[in-house]
PDB file of N, CA and C in Angstrom:
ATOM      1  N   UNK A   1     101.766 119.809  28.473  1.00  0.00           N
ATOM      2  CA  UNK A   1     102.893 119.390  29.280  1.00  0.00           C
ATOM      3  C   UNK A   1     102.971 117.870  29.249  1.00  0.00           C
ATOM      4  N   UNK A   2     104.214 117.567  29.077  1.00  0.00           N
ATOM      5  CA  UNK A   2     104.279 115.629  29.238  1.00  0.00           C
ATOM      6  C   UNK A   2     103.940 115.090  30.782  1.00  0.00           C
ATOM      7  N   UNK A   3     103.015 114.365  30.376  1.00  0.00           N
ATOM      8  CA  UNK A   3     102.598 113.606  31.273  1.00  0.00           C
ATOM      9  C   UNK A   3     103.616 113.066  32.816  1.00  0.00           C
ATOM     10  N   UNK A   4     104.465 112.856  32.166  1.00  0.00           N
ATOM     11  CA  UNK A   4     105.571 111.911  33.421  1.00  0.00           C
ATOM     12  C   UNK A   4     105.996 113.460  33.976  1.00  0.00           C
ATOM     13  N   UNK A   5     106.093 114.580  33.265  1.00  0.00           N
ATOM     14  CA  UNK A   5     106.840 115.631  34.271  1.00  0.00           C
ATOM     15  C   UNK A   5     105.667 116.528  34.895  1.00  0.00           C
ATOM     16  N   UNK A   6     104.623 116.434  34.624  1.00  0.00           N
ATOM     17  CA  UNK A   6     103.066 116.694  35.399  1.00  0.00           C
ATOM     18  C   UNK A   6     103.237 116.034  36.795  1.00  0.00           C
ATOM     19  N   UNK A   7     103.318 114.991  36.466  1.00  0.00           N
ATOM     20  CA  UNK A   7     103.558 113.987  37.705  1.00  0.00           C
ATOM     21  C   UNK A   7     104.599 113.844  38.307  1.00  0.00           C
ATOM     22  N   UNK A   8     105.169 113.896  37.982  1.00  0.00           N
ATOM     23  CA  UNK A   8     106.828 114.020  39.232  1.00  0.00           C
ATOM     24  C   UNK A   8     106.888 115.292  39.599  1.00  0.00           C
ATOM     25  N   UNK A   9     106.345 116.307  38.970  1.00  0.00           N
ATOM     26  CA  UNK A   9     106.539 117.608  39.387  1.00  0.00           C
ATOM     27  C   UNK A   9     105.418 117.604  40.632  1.00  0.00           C
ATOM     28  N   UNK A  10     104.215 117.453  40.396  1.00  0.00           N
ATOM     29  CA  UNK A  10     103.008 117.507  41.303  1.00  0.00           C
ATOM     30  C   UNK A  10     103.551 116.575  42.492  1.00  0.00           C
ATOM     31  N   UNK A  11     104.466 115.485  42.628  1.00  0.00           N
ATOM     32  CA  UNK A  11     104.341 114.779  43.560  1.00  0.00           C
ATOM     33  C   UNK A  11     105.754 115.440  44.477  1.00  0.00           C
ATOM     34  N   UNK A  12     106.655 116.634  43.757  1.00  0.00           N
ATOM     35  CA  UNK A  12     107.736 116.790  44.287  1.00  0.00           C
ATOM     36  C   UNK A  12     107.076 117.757  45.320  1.00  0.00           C
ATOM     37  N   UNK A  13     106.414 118.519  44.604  1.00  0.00           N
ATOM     38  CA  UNK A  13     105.630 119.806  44.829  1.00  0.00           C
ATOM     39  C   UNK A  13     104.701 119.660  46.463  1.00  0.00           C
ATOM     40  N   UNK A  14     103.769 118.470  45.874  1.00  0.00           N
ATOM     41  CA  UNK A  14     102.555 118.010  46.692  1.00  0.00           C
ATOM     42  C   UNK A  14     101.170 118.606  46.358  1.00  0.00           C
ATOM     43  N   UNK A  15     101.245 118.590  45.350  1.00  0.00           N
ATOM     44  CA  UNK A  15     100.213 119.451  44.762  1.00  0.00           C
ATOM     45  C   UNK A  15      99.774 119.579  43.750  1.00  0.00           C
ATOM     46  N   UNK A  16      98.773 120.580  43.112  1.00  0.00           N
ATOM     47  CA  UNK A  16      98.836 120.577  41.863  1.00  0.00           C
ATOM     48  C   UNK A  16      99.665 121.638  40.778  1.00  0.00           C
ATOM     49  N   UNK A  17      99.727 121.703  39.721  1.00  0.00           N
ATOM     50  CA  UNK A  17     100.667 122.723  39.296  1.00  0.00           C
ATOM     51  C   UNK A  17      99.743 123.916  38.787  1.00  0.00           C
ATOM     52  N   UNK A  18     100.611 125.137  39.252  1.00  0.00           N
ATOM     53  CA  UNK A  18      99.910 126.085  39.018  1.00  0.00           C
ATOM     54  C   UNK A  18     100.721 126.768  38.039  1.00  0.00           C
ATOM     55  N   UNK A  19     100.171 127.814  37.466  1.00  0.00           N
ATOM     56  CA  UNK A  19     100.874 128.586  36.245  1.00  0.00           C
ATOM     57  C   UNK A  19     102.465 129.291  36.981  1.00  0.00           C
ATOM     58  N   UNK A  20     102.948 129.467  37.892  1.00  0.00           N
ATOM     59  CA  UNK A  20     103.803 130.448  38.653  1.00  0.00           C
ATOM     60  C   UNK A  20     105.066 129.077  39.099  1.00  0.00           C
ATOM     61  N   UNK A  21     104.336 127.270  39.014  1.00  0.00           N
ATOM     62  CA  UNK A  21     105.399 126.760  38.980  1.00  0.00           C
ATOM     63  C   UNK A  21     105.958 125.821  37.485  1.00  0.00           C
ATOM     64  N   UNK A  22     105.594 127.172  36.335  1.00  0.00           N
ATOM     65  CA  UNK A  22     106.250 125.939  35.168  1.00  0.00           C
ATOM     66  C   UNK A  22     107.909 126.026  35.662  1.00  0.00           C
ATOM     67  N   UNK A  23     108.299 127.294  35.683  1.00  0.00           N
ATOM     68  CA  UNK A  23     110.016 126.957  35.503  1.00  0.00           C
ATOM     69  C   UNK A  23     110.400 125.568  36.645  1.00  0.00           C
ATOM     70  N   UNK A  24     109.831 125.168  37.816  1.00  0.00           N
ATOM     71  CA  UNK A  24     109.903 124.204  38.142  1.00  0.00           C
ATOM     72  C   UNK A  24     109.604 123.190  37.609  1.00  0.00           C
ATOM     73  N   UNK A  25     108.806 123.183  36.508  1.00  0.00           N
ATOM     74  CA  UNK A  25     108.127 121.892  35.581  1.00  0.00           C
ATOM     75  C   UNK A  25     109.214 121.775  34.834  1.00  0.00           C
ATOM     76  N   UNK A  26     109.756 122.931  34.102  1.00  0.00           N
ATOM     77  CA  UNK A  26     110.847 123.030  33.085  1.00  0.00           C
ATOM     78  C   UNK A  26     112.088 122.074  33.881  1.00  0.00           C
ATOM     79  N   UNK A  27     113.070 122.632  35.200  1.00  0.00           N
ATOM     80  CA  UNK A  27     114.088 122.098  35.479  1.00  0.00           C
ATOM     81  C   UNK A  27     113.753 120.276  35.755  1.00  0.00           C
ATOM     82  N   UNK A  28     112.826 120.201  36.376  1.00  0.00           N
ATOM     83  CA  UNK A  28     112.313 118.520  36.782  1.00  0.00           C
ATOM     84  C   UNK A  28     112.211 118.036  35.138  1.00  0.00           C
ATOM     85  N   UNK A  29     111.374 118.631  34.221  1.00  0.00           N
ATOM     86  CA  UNK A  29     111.494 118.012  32.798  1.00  0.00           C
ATOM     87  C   UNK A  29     112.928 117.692  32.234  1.00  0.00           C
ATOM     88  N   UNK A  30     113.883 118.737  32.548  1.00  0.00           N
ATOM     89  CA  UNK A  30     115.256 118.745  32.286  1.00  0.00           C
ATOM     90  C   UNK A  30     116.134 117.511  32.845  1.00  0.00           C
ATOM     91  N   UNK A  31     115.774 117.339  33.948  1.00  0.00           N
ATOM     92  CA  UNK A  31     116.484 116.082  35.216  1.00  0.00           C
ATOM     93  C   UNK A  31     116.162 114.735  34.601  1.00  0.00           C
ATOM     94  N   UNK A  32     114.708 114.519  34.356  1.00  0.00           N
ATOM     95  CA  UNK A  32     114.281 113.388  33.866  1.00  0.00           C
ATOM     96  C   UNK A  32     114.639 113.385  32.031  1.00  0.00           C
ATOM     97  N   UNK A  33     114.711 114.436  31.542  1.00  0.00           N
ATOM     98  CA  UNK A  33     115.168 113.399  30.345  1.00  0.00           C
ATOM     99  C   UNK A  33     116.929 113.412  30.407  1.00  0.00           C
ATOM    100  N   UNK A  34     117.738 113.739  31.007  1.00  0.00           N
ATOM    101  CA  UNK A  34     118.995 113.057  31.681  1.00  0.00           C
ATOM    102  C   UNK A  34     119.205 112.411  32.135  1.00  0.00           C
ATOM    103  N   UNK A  35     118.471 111.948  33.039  1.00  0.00           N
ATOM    104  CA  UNK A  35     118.478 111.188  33.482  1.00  0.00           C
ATOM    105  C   UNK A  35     118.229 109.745  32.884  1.00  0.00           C
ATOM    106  N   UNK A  36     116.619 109.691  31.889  1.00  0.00           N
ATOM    107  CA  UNK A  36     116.486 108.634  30.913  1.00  0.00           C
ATOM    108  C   UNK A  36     117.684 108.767  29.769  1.00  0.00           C
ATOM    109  N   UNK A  37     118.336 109.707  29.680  1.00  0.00           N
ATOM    110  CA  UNK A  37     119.244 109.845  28.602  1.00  0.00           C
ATOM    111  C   UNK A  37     120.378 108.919  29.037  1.00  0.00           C
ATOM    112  N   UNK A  38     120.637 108.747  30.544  1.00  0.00           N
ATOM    113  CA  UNK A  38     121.841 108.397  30.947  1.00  0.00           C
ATOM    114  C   UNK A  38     121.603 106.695  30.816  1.00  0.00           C
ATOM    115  N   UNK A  39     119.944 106.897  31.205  1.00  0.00           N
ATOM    116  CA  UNK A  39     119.750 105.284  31.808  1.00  0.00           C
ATOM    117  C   UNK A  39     119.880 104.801  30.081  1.00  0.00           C
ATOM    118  N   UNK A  40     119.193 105.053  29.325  1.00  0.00           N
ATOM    119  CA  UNK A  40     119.955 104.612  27.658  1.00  0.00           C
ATOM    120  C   UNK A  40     121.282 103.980  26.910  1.00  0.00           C
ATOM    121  N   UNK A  41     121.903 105.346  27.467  1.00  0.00           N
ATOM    122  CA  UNK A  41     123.528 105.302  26.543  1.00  0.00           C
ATOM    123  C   UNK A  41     124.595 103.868  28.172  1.00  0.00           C
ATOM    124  N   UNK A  42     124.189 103.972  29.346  1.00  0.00           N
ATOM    125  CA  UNK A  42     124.249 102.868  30.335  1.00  0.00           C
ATOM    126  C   UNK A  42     123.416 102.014  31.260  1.00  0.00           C
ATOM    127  N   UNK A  43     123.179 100.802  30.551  1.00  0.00           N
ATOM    128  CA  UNK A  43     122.072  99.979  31.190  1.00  0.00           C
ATOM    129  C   UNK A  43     122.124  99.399  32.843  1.00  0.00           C
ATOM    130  N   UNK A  44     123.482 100.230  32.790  1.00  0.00           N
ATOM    131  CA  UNK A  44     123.239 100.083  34.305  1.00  0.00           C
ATOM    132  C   UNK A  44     123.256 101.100  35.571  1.00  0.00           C
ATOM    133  N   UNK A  45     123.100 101.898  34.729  1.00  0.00           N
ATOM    134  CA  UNK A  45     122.344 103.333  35.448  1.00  0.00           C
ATOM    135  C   UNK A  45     121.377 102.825  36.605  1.00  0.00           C
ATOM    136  N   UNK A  46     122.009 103.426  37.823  1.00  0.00           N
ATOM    137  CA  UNK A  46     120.567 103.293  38.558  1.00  0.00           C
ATOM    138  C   UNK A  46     121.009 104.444  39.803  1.00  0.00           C
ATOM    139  N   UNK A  47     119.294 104.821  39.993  1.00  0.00           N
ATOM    140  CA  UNK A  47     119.824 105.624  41.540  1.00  0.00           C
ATOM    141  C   UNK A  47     120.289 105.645  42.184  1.00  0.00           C
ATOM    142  N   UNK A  48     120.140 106.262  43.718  1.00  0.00           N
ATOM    143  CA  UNK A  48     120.755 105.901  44.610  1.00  0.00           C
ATOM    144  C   UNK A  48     119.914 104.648  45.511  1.00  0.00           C
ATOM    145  N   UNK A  49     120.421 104.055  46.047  1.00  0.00           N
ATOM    146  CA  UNK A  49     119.510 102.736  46.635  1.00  0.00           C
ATOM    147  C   UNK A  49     119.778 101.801  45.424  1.00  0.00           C
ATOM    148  N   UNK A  50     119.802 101.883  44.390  1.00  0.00           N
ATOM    149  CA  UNK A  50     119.771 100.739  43.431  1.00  0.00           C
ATOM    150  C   UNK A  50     118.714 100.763  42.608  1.00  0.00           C
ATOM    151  N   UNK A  51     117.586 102.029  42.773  1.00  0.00           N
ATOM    152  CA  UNK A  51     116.467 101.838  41.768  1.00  0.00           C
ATOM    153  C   UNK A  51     117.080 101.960  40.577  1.00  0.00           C
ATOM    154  N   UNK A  52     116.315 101.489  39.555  1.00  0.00           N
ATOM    155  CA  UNK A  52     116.579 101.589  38.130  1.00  0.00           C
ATOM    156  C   UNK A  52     115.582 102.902  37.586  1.00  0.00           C
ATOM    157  N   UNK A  53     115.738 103.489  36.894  1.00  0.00           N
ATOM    158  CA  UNK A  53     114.673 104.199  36.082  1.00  0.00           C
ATOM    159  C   UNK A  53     114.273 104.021  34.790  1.00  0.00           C
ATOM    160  N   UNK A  54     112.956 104.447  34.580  1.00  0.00           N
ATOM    161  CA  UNK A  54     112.643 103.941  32.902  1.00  0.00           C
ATOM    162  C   UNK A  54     111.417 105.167  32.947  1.00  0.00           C
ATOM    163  N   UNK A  55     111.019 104.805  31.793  1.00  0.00           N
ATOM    164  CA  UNK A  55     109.806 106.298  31.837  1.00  0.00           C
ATOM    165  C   UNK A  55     108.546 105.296  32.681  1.00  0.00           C
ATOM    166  N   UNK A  56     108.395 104.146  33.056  1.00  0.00           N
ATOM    167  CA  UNK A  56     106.977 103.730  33.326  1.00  0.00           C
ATOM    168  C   UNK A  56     107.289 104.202  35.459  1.00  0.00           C
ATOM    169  N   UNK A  57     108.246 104.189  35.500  1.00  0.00           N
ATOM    170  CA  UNK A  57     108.508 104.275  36.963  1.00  0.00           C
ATOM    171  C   UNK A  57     109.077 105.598  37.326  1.00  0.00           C
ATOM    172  N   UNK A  58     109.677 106.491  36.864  1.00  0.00           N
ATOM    173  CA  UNK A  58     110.006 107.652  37.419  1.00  0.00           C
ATOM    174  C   UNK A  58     109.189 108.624  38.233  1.00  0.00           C
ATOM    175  N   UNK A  59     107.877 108.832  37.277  1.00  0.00           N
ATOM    176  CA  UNK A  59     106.658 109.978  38.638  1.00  0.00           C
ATOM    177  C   UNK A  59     106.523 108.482  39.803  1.00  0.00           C
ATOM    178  N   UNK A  60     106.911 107.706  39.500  1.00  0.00           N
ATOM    179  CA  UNK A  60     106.252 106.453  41.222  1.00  0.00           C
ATOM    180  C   UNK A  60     107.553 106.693  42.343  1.00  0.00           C
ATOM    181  N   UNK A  61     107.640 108.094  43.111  1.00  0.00           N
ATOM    182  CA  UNK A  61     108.005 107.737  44.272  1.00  0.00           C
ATOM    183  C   UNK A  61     107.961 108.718  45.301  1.00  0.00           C
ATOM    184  N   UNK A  62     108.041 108.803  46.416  1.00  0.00           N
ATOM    185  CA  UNK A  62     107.933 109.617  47.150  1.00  0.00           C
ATOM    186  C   UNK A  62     109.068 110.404  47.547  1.00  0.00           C
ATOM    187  N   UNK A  63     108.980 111.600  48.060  1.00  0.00           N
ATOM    188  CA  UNK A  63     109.791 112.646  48.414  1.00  0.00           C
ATOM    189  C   UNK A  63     109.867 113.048  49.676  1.00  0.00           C
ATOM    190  N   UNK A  64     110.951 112.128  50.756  1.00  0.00           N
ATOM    191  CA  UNK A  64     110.404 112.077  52.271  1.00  0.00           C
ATOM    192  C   UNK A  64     110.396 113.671  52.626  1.00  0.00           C
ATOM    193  N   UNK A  65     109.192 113.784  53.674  1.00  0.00           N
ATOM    194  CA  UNK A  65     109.835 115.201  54.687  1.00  0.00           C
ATOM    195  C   UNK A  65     110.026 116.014  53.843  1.00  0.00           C
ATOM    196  N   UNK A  66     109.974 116.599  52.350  1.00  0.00           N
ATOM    197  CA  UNK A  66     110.400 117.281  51.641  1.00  0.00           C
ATOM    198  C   UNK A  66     109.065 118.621  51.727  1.00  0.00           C
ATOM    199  N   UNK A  67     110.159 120.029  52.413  1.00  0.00           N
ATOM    200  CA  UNK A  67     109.491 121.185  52.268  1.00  0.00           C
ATOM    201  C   UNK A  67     109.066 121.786  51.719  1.00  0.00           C
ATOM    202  N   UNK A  68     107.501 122.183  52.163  1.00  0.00           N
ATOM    203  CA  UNK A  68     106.971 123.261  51.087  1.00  0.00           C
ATOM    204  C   UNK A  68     108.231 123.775  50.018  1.00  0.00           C
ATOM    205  N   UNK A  69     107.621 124.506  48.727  1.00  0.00           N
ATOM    206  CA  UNK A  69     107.964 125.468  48.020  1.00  0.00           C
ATOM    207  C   UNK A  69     108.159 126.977  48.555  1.00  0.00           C
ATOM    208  N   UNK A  70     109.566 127.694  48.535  1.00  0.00           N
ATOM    209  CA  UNK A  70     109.704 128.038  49.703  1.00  0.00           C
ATOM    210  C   UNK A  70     109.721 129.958  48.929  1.00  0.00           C
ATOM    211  N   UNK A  71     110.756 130.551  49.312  1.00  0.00           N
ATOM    212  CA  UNK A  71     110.019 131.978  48.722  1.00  0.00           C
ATOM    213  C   UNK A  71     112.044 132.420  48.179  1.00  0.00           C
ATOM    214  N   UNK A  72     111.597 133.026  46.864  1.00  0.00           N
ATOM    215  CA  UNK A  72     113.157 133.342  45.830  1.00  0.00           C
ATOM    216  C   UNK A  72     113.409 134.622  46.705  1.00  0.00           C
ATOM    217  N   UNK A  73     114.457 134.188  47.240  1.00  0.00           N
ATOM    218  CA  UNK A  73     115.531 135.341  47.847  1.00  0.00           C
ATOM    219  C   UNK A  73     114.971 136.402  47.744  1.00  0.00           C
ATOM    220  N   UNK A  74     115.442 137.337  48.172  1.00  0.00           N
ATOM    221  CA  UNK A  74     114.805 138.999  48.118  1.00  0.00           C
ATOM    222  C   UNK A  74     115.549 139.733  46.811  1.00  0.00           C
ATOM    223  N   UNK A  75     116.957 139.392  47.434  1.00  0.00           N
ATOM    224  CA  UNK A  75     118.091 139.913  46.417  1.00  0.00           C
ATOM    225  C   UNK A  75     117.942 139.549  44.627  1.00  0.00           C
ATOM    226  N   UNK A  76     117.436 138.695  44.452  1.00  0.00           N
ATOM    227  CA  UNK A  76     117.393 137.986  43.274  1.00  0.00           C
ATOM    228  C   UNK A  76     115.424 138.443  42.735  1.00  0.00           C
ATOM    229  N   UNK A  77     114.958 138.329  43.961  1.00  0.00           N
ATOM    230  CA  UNK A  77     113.640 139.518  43.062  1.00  0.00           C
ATOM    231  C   UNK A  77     113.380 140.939  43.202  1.00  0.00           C
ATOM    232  N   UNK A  78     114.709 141.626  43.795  1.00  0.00           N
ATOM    233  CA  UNK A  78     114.828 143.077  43.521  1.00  0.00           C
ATOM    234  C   UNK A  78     115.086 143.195  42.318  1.00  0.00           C
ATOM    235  N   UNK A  79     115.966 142.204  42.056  1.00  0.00           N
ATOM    236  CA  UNK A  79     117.555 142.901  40.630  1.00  0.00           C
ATOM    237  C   UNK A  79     116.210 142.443  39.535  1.00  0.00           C
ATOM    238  N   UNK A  80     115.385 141.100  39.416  1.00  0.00           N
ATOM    239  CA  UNK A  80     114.124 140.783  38.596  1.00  0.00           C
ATOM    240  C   UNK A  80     113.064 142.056  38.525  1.00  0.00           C
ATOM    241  N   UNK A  81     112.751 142.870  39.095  1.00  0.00           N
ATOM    242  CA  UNK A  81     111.610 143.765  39.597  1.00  0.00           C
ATOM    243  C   UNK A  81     112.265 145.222  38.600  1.00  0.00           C
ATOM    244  N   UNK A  82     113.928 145.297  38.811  1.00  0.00           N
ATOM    245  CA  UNK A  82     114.997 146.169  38.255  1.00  0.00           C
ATOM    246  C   UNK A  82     114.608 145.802  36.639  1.00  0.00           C
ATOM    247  N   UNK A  83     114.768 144.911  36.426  1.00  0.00           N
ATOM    248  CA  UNK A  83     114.961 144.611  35.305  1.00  0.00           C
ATOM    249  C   UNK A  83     113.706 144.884  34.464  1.00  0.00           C
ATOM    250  N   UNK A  84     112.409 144.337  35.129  1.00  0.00           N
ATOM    251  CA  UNK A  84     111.601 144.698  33.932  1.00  0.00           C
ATOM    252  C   UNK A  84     110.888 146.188  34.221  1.00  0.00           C
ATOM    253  N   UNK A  85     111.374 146.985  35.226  1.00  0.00           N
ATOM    254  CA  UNK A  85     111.639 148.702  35.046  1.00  0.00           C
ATOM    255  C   UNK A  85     112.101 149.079  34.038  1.00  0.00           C
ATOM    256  N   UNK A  86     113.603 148.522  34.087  1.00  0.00           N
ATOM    257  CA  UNK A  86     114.437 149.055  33.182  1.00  0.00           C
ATOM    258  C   UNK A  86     113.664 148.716  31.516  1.00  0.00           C
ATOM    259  N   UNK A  87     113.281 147.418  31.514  1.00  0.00           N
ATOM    260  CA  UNK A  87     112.129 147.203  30.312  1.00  0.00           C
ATOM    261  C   UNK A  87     111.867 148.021  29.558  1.00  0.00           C
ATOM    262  N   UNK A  88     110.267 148.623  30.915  1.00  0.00           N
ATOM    263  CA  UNK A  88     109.420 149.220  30.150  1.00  0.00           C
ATOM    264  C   UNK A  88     109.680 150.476  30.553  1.00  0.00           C
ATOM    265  N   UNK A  89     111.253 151.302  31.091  1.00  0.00           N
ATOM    266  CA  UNK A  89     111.619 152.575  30.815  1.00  0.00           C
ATOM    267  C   UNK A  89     112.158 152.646  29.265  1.00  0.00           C
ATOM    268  N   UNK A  90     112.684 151.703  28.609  1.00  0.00           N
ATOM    269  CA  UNK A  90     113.535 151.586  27.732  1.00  0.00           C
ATOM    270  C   UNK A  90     112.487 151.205  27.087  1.00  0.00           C
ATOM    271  N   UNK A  91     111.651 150.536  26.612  1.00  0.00           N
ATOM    272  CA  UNK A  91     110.585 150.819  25.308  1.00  0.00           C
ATOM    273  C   UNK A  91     109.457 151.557  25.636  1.00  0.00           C
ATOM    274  N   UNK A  92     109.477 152.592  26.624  1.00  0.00           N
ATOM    275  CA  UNK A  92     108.625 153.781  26.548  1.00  0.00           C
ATOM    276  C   UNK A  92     109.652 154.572  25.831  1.00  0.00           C
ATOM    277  N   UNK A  93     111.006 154.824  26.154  1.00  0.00           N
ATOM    278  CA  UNK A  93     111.654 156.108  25.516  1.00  0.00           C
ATOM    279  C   UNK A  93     111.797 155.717  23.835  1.00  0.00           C
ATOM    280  N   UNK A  94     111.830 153.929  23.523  1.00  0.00           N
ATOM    281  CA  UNK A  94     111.774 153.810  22.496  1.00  0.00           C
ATOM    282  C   UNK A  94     110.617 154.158  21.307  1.00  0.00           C
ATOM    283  N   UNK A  95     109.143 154.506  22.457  1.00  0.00           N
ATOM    284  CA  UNK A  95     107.826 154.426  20.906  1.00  0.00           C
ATOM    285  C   UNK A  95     108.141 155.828  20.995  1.00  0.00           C
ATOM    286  N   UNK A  96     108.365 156.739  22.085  1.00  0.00           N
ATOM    287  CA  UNK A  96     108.204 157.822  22.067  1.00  0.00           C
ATOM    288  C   UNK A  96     109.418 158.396  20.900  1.00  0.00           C
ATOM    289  N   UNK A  97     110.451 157.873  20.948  1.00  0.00           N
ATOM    290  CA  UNK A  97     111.300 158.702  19.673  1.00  0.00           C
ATOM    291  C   UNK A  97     110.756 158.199  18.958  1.00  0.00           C
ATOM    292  N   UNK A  98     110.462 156.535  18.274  1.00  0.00           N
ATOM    293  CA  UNK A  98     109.766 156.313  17.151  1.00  0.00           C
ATOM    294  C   UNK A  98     108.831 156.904  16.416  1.00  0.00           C
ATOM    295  N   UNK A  99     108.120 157.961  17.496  1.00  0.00           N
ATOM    296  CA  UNK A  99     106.881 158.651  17.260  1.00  0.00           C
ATOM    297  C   UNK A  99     106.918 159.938  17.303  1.00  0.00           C
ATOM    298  N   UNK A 100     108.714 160.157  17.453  1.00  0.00           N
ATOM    299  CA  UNK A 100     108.844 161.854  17.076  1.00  0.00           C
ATOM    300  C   UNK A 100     108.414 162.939  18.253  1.00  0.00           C
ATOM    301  N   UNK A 101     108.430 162.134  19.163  1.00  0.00           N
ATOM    302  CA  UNK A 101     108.066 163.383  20.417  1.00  0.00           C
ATOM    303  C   UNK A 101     108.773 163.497  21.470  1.00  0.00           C
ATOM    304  N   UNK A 102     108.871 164.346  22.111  1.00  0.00           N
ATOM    305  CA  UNK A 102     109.813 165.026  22.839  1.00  0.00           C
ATOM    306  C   UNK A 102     109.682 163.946  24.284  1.00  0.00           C
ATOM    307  N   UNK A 103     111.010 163.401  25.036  1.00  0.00           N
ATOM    308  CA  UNK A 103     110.699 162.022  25.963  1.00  0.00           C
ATOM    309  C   UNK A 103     111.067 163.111  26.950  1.00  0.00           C
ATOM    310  N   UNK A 104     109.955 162.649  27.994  1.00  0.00           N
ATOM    311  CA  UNK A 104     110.269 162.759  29.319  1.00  0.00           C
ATOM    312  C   UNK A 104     111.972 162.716  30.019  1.00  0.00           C
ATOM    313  N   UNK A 105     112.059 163.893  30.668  1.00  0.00           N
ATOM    314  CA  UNK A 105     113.592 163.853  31.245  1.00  0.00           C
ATOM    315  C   UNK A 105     113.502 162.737  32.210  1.00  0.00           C
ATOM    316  N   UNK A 106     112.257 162.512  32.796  1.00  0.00           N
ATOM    317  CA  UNK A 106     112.538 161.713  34.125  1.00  0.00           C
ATOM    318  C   UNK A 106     112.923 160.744  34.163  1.00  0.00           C
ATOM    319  N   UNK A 107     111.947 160.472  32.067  1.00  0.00           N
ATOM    320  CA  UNK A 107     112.599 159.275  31.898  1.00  0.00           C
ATOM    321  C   UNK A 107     113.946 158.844  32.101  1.00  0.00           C
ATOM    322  N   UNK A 108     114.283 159.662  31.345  1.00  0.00           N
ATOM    323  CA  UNK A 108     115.904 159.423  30.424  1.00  0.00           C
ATOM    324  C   UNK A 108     116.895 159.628  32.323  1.00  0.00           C
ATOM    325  N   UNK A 109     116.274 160.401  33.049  1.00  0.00           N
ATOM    326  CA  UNK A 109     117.131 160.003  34.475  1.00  0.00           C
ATOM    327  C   UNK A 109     116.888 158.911  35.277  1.00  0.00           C
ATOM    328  N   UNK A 110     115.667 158.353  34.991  1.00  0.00           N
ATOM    329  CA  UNK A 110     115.518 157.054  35.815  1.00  0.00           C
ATOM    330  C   UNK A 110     116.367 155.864  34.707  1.00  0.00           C
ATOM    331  N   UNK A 111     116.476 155.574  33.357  1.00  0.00           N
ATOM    332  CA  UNK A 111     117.096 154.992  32.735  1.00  0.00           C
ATOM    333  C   UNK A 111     118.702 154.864  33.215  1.00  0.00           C
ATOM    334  N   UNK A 112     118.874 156.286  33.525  1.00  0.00           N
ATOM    335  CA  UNK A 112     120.112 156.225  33.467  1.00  0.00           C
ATOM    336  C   UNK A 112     120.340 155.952  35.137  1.00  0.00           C
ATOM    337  N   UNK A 113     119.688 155.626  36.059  1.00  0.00           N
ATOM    338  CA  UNK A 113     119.890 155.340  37.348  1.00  0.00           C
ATOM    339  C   UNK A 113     120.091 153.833  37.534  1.00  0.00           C
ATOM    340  N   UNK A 114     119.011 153.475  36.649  1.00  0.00           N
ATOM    341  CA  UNK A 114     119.149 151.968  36.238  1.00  0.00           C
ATOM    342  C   UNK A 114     119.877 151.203  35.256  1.00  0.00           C
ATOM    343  N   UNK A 115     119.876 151.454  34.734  1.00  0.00           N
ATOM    344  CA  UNK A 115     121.509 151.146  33.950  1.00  0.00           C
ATOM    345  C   UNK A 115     122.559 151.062  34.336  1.00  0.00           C
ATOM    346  N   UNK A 116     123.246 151.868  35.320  1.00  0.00           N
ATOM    347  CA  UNK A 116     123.970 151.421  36.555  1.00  0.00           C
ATOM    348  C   UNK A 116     123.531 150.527  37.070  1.00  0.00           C
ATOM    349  N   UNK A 117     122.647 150.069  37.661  1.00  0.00           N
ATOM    350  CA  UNK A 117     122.544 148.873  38.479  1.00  0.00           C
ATOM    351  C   UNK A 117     122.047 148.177  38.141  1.00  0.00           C
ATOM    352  N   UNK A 118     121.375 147.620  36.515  1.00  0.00           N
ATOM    353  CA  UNK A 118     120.890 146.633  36.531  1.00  0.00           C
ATOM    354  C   UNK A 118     122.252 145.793  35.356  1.00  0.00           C
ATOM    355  N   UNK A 119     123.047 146.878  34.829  1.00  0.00           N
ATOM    356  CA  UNK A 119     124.248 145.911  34.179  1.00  0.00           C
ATOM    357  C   UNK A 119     123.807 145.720  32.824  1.00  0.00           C
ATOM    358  N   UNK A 120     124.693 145.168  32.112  1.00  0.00           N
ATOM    359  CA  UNK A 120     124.506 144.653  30.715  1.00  0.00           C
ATOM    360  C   UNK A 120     124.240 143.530  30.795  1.00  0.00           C
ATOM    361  N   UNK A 121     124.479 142.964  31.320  1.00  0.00           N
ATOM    362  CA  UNK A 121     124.022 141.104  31.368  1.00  0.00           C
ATOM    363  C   UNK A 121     122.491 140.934  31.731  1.00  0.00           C
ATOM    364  N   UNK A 122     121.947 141.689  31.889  1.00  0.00           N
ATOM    365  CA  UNK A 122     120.411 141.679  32.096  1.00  0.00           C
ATOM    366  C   UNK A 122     119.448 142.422  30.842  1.00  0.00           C
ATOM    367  N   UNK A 123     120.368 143.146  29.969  1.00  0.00           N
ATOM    368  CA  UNK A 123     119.488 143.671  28.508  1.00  0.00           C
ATOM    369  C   UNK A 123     119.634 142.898  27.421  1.00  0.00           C
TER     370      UNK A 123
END
């Protein structure tokens, strides 16, 4: 992981990074090179307050009052929980025809329960 988003991430965080917050490493990695992208192509890019940014100063600052890491909606880790059901219903029914044997009905009815609700935009 790059160094500067180790550190701005750990200091947004308050902590250290654990395996469960890369996609948070990912979006903060995303911010900061836009951010240096912006400060580049206009040298007079600067925050709010008037800081400037550069890569030697970006992990240097604090994050007032800023709350724990807090917990992903319910709704949004049902339809996630749906999805990798629907997964590994759908490449169980897949080795099993691959392999010539007769698939479970329960399968093929729980597939089809979920497939309704988990949508095409999620396969």
């Amino acid at each position: 992981m790059n160094p500067l988003v180790k550190i701005t991430t750990e200091k947004i965080l308050g902590r250290e990074i654990r395996p469960e917050d890369m996609s948070i490493a990912v979006i903060v990695g995303d911010a900061i090179y836009e951010a240096l992208s912006a400060s580049k192509h206009n040298p007079n890019f600067n925050l709010k307050g008037g800081a400037s940014i550069d890569e030697n100063t970006i992990g240097n600052f604090d994050v007032p009052n800023a709350p724990p890491l807090g917990l992903i909606p319910k709704k949004i880790h049902d339809e996630r929980v749906k999805v990798e059901r629907f997964n590994e219903v759908c490449g169980a029914i897949a080795r099993y025809y691959d392999a010539g044997l007769k698939i479970n009905i329960e399968w093929i009815e729980e597939y089809n329960e979920l497939v309704e609700c988990v949508g095409k935009h999620y396969r």
